[in-house]
PDB file of N, CA and C in Angstrom:
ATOM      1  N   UNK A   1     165.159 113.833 -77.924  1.00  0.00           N
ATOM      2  CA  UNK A   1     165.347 112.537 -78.532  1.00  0.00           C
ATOM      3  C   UNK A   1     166.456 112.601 -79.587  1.00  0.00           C
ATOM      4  N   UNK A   2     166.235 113.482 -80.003  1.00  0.00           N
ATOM      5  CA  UNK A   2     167.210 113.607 -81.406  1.00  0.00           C
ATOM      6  C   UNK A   2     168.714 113.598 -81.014  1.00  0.00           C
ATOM      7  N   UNK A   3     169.535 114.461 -79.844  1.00  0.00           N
ATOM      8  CA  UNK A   3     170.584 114.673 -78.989  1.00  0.00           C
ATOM      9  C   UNK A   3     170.748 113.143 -78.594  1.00  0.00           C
ATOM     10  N   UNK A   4     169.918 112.658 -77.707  1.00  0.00           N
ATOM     11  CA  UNK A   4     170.379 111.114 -77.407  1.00  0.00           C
ATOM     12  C   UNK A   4     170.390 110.218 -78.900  1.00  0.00           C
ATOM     13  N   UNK A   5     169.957 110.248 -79.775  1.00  0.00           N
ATOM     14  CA  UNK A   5     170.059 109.725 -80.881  1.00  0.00           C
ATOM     15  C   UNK A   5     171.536 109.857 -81.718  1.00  0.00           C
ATOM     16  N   UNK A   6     171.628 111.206 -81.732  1.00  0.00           N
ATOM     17  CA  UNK A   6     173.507 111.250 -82.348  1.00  0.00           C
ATOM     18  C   UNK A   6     174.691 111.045 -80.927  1.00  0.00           C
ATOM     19  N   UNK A   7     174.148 111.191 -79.748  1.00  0.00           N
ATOM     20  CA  UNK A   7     175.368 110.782 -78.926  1.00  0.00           C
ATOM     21  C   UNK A   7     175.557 109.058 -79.776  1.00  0.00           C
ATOM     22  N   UNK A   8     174.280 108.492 -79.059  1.00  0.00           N
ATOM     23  CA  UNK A   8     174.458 107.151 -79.844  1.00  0.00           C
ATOM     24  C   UNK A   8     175.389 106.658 -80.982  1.00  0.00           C
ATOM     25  N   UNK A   9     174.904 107.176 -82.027  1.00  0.00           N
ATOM     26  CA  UNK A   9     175.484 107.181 -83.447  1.00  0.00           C
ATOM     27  C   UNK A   9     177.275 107.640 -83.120  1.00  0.00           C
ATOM     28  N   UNK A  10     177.270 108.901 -82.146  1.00  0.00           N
ATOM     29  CA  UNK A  10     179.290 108.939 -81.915  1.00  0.00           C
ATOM     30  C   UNK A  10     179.751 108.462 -81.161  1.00  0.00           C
ATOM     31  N   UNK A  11     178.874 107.505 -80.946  1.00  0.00           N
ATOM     32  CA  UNK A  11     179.922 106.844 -79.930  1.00  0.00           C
ATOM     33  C   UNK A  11     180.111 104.762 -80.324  1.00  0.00           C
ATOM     34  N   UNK A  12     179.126 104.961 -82.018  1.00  0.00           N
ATOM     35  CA  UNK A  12     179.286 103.783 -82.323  1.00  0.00           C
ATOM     36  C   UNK A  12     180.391 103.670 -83.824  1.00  0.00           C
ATOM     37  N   UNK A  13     181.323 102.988 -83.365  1.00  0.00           N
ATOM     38  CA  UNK A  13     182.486 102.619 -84.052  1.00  0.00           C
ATOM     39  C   UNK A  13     181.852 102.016 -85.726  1.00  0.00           C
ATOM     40  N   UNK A  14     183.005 102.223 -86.765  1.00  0.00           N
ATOM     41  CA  UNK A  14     182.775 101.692 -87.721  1.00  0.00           C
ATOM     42  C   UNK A  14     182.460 100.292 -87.965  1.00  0.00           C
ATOM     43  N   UNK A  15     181.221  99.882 -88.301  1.00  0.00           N
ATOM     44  CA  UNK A  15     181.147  97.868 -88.630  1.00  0.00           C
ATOM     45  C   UNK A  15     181.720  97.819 -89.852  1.00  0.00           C
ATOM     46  N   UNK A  16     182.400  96.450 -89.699  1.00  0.00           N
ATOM     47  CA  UNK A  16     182.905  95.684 -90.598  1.00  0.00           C
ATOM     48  C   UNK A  16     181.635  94.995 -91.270  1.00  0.00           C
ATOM     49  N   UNK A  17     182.119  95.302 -93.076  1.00  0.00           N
ATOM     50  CA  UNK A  17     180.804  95.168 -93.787  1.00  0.00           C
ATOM     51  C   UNK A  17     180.958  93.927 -94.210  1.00  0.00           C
ATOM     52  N   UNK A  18     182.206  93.162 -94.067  1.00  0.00           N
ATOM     53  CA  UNK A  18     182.254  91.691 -94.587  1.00  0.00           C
ATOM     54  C   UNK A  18     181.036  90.561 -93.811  1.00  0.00           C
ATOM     55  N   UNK A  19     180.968  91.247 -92.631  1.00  0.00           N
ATOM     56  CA  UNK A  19     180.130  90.208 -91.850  1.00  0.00           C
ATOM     57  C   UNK A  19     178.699  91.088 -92.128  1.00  0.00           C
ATOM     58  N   UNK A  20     177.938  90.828 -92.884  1.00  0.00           N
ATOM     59  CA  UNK A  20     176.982  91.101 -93.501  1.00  0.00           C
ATOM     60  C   UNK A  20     175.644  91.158 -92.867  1.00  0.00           C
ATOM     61  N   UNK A  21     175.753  90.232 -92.307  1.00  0.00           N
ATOM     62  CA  UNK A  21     174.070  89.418 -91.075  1.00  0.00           C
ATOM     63  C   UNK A  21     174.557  90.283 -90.006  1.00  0.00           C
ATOM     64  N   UNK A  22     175.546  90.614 -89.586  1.00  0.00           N
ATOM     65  CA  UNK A  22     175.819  90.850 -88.435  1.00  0.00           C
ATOM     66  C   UNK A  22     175.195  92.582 -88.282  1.00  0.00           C
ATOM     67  N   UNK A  23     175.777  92.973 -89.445  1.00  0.00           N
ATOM     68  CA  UNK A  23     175.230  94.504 -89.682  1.00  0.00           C
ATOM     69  C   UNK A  23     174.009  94.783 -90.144  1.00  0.00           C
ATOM     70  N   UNK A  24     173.633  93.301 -90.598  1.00  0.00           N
ATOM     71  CA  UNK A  24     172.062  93.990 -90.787  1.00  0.00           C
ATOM     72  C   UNK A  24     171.648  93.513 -89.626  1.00  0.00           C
ATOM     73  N   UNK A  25     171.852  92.658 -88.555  1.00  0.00           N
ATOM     74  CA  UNK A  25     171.305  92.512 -87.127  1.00  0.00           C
ATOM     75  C   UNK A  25     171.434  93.931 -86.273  1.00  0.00           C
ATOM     76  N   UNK A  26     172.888  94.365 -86.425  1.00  0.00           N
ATOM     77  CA  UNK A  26     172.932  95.571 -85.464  1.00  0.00           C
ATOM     78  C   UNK A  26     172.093  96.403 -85.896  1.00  0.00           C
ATOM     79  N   UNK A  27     171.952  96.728 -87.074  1.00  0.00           N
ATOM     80  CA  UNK A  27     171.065  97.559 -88.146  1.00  0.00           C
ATOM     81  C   UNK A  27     169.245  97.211 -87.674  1.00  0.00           C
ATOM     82  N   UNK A  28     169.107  96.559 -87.480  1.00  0.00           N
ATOM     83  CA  UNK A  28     167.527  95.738 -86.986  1.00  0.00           C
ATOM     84  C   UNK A  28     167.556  96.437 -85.357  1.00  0.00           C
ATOM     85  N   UNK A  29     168.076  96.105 -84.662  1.00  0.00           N
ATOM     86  CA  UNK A  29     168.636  96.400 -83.393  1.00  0.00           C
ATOM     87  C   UNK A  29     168.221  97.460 -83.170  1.00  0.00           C
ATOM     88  N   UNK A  30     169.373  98.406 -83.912  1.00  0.00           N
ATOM     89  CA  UNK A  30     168.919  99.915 -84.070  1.00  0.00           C
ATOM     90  C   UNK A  30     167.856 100.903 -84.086  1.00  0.00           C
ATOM     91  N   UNK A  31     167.310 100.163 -84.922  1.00  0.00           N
ATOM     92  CA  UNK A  31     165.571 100.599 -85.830  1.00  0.00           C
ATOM     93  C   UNK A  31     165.105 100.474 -84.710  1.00  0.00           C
ATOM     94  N   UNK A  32     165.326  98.628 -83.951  1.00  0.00           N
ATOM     95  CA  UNK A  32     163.990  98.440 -82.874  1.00  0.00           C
ATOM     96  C   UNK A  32     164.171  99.568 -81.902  1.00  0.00           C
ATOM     97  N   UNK A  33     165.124  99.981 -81.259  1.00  0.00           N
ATOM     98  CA  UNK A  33     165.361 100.733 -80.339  1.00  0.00           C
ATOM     99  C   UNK A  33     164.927 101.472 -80.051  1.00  0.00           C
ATOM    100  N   UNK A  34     164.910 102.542 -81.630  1.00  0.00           N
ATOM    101  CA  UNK A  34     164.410 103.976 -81.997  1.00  0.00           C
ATOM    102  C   UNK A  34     162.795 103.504 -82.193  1.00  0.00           C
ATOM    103  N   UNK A  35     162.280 102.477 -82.524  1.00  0.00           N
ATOM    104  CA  UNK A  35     160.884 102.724 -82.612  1.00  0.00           C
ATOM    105  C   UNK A  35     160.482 102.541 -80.960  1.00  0.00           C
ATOM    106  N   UNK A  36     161.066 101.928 -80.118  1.00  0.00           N
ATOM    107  CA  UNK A  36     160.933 101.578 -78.436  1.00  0.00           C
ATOM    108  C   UNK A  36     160.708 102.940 -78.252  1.00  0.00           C
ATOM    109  N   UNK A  37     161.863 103.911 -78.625  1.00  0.00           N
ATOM    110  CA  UNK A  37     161.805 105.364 -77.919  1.00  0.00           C
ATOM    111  C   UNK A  37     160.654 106.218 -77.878  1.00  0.00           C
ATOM    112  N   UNK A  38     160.603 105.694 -79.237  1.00  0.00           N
ATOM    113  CA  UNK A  38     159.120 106.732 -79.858  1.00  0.00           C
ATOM    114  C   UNK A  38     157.623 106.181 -79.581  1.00  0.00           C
ATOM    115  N   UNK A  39     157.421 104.916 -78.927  1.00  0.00           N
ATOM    116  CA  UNK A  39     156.342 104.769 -78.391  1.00  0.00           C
ATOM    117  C   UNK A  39     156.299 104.799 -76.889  1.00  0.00           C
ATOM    118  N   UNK A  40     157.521 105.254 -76.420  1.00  0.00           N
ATOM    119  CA  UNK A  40     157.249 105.161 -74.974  1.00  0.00           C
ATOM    120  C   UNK A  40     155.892 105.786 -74.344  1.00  0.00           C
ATOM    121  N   UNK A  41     155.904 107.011 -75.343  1.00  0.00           N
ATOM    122  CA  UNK A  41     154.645 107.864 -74.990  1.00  0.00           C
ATOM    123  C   UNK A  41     153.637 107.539 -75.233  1.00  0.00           C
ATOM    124  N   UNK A  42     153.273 105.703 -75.685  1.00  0.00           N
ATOM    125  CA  UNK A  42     152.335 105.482 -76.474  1.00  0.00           C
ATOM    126  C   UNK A  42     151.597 106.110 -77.500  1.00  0.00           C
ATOM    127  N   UNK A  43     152.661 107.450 -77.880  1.00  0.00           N
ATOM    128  CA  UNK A  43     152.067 107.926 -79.799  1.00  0.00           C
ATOM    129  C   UNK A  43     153.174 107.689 -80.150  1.00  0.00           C
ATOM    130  N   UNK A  44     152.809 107.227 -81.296  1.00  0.00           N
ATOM    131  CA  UNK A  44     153.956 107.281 -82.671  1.00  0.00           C
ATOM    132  C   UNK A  44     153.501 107.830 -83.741  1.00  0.00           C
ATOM    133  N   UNK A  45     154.058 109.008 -84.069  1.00  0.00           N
ATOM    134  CA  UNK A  45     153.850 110.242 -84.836  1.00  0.00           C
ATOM    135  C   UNK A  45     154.491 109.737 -86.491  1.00  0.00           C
ATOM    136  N   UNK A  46     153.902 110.706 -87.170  1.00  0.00           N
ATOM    137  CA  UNK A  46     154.393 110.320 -88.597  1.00  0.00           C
ATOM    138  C   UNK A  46     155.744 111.073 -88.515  1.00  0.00           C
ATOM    139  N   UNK A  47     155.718 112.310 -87.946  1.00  0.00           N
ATOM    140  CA  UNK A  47     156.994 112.724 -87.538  1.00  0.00           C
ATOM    141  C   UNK A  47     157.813 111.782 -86.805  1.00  0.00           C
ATOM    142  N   UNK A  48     158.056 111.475 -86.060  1.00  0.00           N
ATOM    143  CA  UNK A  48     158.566 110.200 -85.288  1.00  0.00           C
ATOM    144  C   UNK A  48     159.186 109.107 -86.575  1.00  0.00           C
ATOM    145  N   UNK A  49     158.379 109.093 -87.248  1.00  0.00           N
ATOM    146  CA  UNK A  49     158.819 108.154 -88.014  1.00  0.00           C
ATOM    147  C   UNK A  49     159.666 108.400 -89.463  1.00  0.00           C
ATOM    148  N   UNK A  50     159.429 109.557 -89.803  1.00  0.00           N
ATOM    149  CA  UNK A  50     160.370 110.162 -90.353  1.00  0.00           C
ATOM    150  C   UNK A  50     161.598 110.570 -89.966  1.00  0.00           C
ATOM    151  N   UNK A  51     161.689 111.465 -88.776  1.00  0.00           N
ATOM    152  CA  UNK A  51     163.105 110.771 -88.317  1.00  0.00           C
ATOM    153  C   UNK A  51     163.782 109.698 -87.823  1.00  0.00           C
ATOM    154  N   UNK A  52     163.627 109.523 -87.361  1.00  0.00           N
ATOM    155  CA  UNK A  52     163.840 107.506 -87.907  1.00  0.00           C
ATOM    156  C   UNK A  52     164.481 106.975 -88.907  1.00  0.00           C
ATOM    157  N   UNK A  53     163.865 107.248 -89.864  1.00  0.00           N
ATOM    158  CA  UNK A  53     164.112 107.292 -91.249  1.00  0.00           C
ATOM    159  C   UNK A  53     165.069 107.513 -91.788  1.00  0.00           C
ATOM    160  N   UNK A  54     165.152 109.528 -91.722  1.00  0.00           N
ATOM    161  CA  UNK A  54     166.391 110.201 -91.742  1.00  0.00           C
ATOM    162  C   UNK A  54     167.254 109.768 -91.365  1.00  0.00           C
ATOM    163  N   UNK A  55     167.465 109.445 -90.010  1.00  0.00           N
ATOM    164  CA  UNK A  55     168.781 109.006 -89.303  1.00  0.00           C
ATOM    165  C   UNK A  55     169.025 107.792 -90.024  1.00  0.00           C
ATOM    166  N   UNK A  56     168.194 106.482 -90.008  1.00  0.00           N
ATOM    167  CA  UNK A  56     168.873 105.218 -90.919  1.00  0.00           C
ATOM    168  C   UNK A  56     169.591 105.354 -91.996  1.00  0.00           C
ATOM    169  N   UNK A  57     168.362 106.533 -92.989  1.00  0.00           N
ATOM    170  CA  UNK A  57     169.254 106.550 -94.157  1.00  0.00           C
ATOM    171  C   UNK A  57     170.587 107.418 -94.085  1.00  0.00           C
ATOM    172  N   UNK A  58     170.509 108.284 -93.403  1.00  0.00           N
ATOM    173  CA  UNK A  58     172.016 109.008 -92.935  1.00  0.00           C
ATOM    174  C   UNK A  58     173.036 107.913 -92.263  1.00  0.00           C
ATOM    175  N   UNK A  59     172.717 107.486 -91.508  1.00  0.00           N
ATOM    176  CA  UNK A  59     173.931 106.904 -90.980  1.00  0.00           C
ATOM    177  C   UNK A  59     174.185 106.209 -91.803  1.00  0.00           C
ATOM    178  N   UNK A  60     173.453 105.094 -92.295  1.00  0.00           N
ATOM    179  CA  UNK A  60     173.635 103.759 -93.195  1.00  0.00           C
ATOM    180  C   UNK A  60     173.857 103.484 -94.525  1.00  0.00           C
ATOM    181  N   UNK A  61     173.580 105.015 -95.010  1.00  0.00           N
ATOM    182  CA  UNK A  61     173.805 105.292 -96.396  1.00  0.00           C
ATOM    183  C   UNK A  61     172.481 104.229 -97.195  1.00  0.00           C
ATOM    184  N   UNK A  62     171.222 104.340 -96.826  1.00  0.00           N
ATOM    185  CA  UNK A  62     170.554 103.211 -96.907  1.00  0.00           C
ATOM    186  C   UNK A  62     169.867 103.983 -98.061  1.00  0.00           C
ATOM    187  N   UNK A  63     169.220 103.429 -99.122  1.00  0.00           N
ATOM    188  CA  UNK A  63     167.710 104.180 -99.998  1.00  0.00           C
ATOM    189  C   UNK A  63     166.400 104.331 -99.211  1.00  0.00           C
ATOM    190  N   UNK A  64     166.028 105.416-100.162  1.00  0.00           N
ATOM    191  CA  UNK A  64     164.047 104.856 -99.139  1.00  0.00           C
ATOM    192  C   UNK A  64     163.525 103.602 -99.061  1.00  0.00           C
ATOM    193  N   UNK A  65     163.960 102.868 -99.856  1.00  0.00           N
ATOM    194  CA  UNK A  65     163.000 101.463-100.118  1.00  0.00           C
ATOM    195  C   UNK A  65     164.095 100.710 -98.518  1.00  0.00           C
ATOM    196  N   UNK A  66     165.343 100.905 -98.945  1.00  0.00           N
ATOM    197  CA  UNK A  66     165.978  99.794 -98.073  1.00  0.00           C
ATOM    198  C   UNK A  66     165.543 100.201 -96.556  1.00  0.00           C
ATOM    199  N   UNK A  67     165.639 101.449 -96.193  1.00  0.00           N
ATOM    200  CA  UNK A  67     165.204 102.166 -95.270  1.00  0.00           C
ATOM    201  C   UNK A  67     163.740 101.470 -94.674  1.00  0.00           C
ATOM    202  N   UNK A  68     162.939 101.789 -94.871  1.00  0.00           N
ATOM    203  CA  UNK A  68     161.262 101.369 -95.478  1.00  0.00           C
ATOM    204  C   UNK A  68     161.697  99.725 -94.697  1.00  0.00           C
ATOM    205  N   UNK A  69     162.411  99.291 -95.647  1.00  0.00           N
ATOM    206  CA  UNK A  69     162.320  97.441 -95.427  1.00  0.00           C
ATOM    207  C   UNK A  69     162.938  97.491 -94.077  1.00  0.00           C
ATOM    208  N   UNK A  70     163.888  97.788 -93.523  1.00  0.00           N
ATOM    209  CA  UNK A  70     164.783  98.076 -92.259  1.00  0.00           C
ATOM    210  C   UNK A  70     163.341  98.398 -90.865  1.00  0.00           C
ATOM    211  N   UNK A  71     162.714  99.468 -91.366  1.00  0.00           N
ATOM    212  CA  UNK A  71     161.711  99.790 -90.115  1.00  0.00           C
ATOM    213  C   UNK A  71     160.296  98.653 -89.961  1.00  0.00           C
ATOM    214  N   UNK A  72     160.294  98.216 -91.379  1.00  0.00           N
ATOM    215  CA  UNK A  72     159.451  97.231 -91.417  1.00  0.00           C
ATOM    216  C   UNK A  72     159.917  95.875 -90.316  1.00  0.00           C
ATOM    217  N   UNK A  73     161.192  95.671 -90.911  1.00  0.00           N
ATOM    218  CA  UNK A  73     161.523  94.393 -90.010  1.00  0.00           C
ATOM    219  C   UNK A  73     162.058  94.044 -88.776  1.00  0.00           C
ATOM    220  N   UNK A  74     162.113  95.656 -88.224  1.00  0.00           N
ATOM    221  CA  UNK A  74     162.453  96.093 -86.913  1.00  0.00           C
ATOM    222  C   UNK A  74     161.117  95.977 -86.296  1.00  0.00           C
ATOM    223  N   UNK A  75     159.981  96.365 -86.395  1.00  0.00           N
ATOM    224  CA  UNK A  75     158.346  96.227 -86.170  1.00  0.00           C
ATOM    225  C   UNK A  75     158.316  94.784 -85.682  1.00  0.00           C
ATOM    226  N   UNK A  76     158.528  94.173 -86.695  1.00  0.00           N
ATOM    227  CA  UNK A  76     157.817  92.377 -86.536  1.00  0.00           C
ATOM    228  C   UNK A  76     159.054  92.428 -85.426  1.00  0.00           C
ATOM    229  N   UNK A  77     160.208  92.324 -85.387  1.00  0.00           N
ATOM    230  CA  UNK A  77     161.175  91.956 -83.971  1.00  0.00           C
ATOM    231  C   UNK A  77     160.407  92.051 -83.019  1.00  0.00           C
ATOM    232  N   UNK A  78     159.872  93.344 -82.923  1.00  0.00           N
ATOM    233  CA  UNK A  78     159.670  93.944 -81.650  1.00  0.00           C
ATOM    234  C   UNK A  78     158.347  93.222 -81.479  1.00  0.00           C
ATOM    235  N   UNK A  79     157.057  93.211 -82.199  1.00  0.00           N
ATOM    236  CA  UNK A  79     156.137  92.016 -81.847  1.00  0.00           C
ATOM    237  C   UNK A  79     155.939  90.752 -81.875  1.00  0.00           C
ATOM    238  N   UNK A  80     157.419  90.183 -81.952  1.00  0.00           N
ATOM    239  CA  UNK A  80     157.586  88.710 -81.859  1.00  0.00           C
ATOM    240  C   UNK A  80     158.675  88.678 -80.397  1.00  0.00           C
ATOM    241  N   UNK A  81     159.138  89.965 -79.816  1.00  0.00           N
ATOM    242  CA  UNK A  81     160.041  89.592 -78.831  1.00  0.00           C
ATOM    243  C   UNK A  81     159.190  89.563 -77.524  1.00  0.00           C
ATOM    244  N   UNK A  82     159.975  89.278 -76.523  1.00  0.00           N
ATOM    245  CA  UNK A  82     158.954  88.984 -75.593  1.00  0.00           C
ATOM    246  C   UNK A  82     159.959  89.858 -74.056  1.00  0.00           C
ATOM    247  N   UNK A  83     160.751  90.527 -74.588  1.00  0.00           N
ATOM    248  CA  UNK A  83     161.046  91.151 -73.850  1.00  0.00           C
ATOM    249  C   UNK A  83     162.221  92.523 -74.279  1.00  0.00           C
ATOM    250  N   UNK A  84     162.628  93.459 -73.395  1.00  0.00           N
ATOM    251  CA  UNK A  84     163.410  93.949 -74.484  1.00  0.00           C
ATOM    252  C   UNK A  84     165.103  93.632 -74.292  1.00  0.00           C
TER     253      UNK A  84
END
């Protein structure tokens, strides 16, 4: 998981931070993705979710709290979407 996780990350170009919604959408996006991955197996590990984590706040330069709020609001996406 982790290998498909940084191909991902090099092969995604720098966002433009002026458009703000847009990066916190791709940013939402993201999160949902990685939490999709990690329940495929129907467990989601506290490990699992710590990297997760790691990677947001690494790539995104994010804090714990902003981090935290990011996986939070990637969650509700994913149980309000109705498909993926």
């Amino acid at each position: 998981m982790r290998d498909m996780i940084k191909r991902f990350f090099s092969q995604v170009s720098e966002e433009n931070t002026s458009c703000n919604r847009n990066v916190q959408d791709v940013r939402v996006a993201t999160c949902a993705l990685f939490l999709e991955m990690a329940h495929i197996d129907d467990t989601f590990t506290k490990e699992e979710t710590e990297i997760i984590l790691s990677i947001l706040k690494e790539k995104y330069q994010l804090s714990d709290e902003h981090a935290d709020h990011l996986l939070e609001e990637a969650g509700r996406e994913l149980k309000e979407s109705i498909d993926l």
